[in-house]
N, C-alpha and C. Protein backbone atom coordinates (compact mmCIF):
# COMPACT_ATOMS: atom_id res chain seq x y z
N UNK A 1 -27.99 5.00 -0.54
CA UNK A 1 -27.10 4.88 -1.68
C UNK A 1 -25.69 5.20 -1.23
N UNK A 2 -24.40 4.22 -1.60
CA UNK A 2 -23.45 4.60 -1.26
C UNK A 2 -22.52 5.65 -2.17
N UNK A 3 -21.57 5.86 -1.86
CA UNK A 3 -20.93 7.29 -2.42
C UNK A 3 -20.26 6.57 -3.81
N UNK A 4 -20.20 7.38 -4.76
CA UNK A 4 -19.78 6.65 -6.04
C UNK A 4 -18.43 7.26 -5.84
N UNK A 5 -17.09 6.12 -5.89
CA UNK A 5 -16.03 6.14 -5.92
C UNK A 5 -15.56 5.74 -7.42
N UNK A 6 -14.14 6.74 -7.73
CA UNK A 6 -13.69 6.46 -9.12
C UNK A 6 -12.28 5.76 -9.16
N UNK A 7 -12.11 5.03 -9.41
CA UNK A 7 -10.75 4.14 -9.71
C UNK A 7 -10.27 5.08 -10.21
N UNK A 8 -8.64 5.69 -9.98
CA UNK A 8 -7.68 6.53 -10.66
C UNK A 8 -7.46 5.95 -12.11
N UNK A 9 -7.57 6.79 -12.87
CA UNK A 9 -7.13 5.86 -14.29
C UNK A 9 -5.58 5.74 -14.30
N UNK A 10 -5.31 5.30 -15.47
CA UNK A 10 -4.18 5.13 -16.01
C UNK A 10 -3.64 6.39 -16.74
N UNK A 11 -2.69 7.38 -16.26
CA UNK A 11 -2.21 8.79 -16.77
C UNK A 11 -3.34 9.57 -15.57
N UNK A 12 -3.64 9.45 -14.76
CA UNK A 12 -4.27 10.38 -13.85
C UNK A 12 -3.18 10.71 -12.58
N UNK A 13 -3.11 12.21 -11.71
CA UNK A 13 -2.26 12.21 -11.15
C UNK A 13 -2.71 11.33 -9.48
N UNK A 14 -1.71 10.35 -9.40
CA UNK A 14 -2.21 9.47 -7.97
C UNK A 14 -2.76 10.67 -6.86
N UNK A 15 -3.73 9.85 -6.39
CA UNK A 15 -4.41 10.60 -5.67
C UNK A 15 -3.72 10.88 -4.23
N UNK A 16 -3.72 11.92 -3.56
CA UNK A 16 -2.76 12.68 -2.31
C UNK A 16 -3.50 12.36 -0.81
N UNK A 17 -2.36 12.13 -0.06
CA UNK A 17 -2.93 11.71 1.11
C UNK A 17 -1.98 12.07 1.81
N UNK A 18 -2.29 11.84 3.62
CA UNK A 18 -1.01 12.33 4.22
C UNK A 18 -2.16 11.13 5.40
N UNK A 19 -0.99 10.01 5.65
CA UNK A 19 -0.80 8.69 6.75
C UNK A 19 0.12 8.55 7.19
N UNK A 20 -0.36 7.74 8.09
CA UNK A 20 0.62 7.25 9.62
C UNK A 20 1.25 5.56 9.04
N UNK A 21 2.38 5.20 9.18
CA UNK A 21 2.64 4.22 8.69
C UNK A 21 3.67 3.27 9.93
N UNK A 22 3.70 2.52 9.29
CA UNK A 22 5.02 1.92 10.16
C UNK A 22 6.37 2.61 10.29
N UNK A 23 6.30 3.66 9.96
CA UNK A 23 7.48 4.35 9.47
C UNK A 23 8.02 5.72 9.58
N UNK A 24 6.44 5.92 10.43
CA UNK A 24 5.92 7.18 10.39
C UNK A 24 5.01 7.97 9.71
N UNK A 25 4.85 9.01 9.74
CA UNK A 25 3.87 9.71 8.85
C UNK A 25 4.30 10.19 7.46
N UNK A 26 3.64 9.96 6.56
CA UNK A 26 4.18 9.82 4.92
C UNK A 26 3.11 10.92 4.55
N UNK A 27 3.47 12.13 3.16
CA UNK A 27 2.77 12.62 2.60
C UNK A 27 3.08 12.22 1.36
N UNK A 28 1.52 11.70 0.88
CA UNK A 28 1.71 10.59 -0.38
C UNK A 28 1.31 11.85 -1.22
N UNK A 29 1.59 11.22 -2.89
CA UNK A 29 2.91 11.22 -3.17
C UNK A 29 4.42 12.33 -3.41
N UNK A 30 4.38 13.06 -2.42
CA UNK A 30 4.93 14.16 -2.15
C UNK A 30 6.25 13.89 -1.43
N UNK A 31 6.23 12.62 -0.62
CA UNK A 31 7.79 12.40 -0.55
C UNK A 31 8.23 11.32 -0.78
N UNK A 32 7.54 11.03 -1.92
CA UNK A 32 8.32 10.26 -3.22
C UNK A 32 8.66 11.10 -4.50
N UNK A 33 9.14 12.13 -4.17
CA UNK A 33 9.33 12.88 -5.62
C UNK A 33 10.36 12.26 -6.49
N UNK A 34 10.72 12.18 -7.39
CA UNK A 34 11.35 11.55 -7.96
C UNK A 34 12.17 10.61 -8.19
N UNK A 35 10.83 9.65 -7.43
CA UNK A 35 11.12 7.99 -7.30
C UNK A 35 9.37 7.51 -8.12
N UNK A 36 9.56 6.08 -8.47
CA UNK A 36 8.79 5.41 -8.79
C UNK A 36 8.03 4.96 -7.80
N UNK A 37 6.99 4.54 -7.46
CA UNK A 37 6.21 4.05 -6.26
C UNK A 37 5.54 2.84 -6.79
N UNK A 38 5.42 1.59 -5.65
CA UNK A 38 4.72 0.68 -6.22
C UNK A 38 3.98 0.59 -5.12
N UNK A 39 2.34 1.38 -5.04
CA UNK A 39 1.76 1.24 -3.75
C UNK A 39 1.05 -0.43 -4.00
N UNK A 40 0.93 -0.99 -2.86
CA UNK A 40 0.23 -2.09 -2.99
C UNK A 40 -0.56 -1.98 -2.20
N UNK A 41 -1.82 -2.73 -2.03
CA UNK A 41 -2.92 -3.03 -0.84
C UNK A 41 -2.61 -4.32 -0.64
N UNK A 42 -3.24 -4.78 0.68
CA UNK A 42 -3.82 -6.53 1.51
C UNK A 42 -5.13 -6.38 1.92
N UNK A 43 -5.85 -7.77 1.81
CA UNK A 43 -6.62 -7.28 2.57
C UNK A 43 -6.47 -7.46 4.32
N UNK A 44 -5.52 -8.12 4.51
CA UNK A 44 -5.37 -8.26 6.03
C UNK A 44 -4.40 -8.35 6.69
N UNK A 45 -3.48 -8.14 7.91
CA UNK A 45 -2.22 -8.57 8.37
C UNK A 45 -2.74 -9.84 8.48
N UNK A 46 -1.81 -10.81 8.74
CA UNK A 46 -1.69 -11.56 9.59
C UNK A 46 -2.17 -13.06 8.70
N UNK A 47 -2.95 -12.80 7.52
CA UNK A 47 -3.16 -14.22 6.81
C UNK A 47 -2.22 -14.41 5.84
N UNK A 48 -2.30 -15.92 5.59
CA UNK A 48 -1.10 -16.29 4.78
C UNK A 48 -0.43 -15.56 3.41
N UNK A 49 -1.63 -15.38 2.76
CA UNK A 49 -1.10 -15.09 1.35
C UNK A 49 -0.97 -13.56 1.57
N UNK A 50 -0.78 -12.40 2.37
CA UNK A 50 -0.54 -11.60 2.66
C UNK A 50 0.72 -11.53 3.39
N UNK A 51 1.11 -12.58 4.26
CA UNK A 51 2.61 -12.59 4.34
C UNK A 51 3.12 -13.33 3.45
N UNK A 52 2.91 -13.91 2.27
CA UNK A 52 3.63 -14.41 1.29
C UNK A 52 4.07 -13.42 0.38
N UNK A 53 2.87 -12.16 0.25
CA UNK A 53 3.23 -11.06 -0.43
C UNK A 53 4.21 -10.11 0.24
N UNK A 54 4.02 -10.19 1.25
CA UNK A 54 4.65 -8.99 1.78
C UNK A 54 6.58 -9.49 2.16
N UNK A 55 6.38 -10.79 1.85
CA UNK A 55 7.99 -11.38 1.91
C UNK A 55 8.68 -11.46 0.96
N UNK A 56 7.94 -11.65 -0.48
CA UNK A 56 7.60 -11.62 -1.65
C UNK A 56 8.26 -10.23 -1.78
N UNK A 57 7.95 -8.97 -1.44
CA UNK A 57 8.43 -7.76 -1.95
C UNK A 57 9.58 -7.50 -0.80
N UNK A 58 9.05 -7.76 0.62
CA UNK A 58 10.75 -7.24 1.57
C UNK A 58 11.83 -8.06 0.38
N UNK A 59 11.91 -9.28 0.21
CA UNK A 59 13.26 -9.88 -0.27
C UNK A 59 13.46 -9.07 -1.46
N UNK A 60 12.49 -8.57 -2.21
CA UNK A 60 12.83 -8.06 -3.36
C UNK A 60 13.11 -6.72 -3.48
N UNK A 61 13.08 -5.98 -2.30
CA UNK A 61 13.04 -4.12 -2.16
C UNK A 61 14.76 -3.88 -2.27
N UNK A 62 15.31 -4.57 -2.17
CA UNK A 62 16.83 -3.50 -2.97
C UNK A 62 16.61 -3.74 -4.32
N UNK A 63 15.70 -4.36 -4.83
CA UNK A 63 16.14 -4.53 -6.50
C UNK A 63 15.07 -3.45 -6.90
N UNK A 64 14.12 -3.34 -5.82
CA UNK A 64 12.89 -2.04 -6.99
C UNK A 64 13.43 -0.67 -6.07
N UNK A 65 14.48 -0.77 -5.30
CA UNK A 65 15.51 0.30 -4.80
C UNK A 65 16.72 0.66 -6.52
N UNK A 66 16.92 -0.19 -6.83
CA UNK A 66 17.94 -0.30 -7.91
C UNK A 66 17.57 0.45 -8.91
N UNK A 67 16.12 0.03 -9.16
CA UNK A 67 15.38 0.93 -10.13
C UNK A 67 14.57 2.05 -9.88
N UNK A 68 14.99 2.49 -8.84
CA UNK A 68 14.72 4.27 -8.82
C UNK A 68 13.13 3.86 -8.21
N UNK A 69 12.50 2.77 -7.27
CA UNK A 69 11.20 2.69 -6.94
C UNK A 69 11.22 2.05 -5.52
N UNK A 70 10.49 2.89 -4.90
CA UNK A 70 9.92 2.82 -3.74
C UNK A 70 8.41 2.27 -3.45
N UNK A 71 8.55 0.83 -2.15
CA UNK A 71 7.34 0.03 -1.70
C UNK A 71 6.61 0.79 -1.12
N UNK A 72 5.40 0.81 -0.93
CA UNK A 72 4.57 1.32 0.43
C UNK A 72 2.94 0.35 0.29
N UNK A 73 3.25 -0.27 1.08
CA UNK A 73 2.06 -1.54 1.34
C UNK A 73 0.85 -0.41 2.24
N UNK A 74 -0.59 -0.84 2.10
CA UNK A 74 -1.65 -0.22 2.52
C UNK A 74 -2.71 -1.14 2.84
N UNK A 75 -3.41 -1.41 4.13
CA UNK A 75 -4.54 -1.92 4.23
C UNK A 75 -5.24 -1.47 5.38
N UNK A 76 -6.73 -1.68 5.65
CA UNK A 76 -7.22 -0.90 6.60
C UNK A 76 -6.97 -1.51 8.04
N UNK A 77 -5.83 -1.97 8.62
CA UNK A 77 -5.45 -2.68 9.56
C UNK A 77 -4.94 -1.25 10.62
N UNK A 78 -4.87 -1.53 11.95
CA UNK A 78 -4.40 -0.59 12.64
C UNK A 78 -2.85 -0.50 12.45
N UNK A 79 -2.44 0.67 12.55
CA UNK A 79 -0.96 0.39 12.67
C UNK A 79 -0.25 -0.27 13.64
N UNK A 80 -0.58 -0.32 14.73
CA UNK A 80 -0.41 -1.24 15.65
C UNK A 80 -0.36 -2.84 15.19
N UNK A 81 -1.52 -2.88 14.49
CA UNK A 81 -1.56 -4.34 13.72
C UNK A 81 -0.41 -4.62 12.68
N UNK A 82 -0.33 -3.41 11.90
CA UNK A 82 0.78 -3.66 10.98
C UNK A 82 2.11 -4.20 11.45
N UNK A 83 2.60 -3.20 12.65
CA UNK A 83 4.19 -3.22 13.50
C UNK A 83 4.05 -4.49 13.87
N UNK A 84 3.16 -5.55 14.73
CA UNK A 84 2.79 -6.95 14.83
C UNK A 84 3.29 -7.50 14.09
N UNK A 85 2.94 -7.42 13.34
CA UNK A 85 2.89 -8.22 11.88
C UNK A 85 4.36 -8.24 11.42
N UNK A 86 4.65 -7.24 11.16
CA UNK A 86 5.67 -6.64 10.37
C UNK A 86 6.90 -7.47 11.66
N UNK A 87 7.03 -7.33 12.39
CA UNK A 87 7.55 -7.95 13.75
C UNK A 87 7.51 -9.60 13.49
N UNK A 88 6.58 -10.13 13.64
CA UNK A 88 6.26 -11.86 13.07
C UNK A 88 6.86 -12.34 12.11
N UNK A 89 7.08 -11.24 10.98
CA UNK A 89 7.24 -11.48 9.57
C UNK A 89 8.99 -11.66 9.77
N UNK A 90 9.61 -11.07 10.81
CA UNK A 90 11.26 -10.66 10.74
C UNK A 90 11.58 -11.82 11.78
N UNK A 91 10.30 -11.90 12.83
CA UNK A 91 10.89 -13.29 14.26
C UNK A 91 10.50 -14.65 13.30
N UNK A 92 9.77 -14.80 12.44
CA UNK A 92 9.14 -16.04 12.17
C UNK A 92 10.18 -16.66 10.90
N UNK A 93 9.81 -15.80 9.98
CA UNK A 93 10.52 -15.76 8.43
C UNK A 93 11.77 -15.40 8.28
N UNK A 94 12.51 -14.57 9.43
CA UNK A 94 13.96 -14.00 9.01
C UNK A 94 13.78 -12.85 7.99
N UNK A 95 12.69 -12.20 7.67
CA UNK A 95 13.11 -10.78 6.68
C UNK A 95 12.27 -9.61 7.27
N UNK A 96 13.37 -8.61 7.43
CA UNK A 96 12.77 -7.77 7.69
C UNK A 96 11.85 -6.60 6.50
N UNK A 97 10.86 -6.27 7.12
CA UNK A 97 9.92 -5.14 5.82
C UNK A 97 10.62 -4.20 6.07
N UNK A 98 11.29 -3.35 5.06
CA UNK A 98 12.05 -2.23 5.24
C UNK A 98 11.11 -0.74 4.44
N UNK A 99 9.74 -1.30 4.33
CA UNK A 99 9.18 -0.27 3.30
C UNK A 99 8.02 0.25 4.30
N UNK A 100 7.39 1.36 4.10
CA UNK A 100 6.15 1.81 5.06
C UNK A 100 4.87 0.81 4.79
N UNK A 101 4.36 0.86 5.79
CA UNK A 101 3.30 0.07 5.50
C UNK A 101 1.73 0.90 6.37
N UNK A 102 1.09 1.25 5.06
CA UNK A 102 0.02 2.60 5.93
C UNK A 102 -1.22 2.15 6.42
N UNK A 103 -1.24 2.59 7.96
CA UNK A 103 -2.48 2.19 8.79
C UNK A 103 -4.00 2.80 8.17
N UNK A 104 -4.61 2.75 7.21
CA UNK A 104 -5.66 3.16 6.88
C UNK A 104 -7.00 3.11 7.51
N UNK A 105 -7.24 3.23 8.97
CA UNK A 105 -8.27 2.49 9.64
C UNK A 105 -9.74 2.80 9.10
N UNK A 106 -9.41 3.94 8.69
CA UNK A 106 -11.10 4.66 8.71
C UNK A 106 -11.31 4.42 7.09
N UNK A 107 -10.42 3.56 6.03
CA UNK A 107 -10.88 3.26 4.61
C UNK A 107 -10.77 4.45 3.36
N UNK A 108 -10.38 5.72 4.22
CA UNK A 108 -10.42 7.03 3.44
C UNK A 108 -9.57 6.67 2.10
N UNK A 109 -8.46 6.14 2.12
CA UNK A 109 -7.44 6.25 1.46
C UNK A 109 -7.69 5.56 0.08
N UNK A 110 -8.28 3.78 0.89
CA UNK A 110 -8.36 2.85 0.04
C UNK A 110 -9.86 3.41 -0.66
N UNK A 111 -10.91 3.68 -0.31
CA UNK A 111 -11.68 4.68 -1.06
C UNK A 111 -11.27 5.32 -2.01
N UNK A 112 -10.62 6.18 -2.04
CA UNK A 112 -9.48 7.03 -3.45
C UNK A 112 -9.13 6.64 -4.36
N UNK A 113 -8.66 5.45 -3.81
CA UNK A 113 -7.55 4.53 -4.45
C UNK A 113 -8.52 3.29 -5.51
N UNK A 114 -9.82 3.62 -4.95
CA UNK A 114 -11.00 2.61 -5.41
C UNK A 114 -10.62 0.91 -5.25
N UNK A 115 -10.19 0.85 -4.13
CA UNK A 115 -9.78 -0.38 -3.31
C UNK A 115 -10.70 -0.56 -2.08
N UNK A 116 -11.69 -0.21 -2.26
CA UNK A 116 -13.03 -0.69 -1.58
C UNK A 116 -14.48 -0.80 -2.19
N UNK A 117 -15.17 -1.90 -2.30
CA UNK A 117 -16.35 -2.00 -3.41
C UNK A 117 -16.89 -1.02 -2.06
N UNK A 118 -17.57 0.13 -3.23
CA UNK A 118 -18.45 0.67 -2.36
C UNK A 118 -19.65 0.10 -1.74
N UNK A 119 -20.50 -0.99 -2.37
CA UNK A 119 -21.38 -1.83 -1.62
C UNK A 119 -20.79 -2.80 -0.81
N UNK A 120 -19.94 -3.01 -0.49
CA UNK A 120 -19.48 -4.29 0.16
C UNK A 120 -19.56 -3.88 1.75
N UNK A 121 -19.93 -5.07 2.39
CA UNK A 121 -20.10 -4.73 3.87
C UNK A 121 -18.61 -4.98 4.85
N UNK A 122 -18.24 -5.51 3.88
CA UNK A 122 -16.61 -5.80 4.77
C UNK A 122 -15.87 -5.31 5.30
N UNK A 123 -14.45 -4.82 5.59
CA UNK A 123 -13.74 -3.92 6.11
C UNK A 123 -12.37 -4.26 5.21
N UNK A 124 -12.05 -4.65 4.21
CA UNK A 124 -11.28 -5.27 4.05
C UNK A 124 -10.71 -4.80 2.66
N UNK A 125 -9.76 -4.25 2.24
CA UNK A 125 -9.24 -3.40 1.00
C UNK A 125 -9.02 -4.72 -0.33
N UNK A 126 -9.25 -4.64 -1.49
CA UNK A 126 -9.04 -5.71 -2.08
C UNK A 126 -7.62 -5.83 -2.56
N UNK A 127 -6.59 -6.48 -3.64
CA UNK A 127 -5.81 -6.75 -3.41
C UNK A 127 -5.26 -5.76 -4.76
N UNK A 128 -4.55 -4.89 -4.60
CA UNK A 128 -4.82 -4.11 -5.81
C UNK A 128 -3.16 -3.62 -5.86
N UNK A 129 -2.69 -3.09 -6.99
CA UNK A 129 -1.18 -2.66 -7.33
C UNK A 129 -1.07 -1.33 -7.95
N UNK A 130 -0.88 -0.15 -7.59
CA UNK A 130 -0.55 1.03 -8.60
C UNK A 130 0.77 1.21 -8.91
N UNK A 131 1.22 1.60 -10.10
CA UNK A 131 2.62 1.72 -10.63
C UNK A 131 2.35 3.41 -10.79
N UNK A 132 3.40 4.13 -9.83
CA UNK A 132 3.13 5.66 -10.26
C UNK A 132 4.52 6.21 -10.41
N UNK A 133 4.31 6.80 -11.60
CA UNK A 133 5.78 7.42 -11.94
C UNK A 133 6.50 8.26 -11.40
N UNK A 134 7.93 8.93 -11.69
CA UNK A 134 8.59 9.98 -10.86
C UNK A 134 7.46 11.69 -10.78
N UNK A 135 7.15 11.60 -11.52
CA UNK A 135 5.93 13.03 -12.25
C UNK A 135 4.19 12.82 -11.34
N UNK A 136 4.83 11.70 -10.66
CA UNK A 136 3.36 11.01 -10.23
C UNK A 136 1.77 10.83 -10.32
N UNK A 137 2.51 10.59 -11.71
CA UNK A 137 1.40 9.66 -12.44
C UNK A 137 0.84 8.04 -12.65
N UNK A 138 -0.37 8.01 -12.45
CA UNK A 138 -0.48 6.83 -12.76
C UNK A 138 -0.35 5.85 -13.81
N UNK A 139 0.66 4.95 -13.87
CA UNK A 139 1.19 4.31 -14.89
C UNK A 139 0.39 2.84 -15.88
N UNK A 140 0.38 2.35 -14.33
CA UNK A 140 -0.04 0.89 -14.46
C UNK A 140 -1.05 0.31 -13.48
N UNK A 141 -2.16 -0.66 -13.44
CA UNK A 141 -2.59 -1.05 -12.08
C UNK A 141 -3.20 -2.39 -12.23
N UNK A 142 -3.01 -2.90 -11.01
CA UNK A 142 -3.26 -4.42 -11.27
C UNK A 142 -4.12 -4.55 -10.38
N UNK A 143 -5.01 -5.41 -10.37
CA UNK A 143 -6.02 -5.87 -9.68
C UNK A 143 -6.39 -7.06 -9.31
């Protein structure tokens, strides 16, 4: 039987982590204090509609800068894989990702975050959105 994981609700405080990112090491959500966060998941570097998203938000990060909110993209990719990527995305496309993007290898995070079916045999985080406030709370979440 696998471990029963709980989706954070909506008004629950986002769940705490401390990862390695493209960016360095981040203690979530502890140094975002009084900023908005829009964590997102992928499920993969390197496929299309994952760099459509992730170009999708670089072009758009001074405007959710404008509004007091900070990106941080998450999938269980190595960080190594991410910097790749993130690299392709700036030689290929012309934009650079200016937001962290967290190496989750071992799934701990996206587990928390209930961005992994616990029966699923895959490795692969589904495609999921949390909106967490300055108080860091959970606001909003898309799936």
């Amino acid at each position: 039987m696998s471990e029963i994981v709980k989706l954070p609700l909506i008004g629950d405080k986002a769940p705490e982590f401390v990862a390695q990112t493209t960016k360095g090491t981040i203690s979530f959500p502890k140094d975002y204090r009084g900023k908005w966060v829009v964590l997102f998941s992928h499920p993969a570097d390197f496929t299309p509609v994952c760099t459509t998203e992730f170009f999708s938000f670089a072009s758009r990060s001074e405007e959710f800068k404008a509004l007091n909110a900070e990106l941080v993209g998450l999938s269980i990719d190595q960080v190594y894989s991410h910097m790749k990527w993130t690299e392709w995305i700036k030689e290929k496309l012309g934009k650079e990702v200016p937001f962290p993007v967290i190496a989750d290898s071992t799934g701990k995070i996206a587990m928390q975050y209930g961005m992994l079916h616990p029966e699923a045999k895959g490795t692969q985080a589904v495609r999921a959105v949390f909106f967490i406030d300055v108080e860091r709370f959970v606001r909003a979440i898309m799936y």
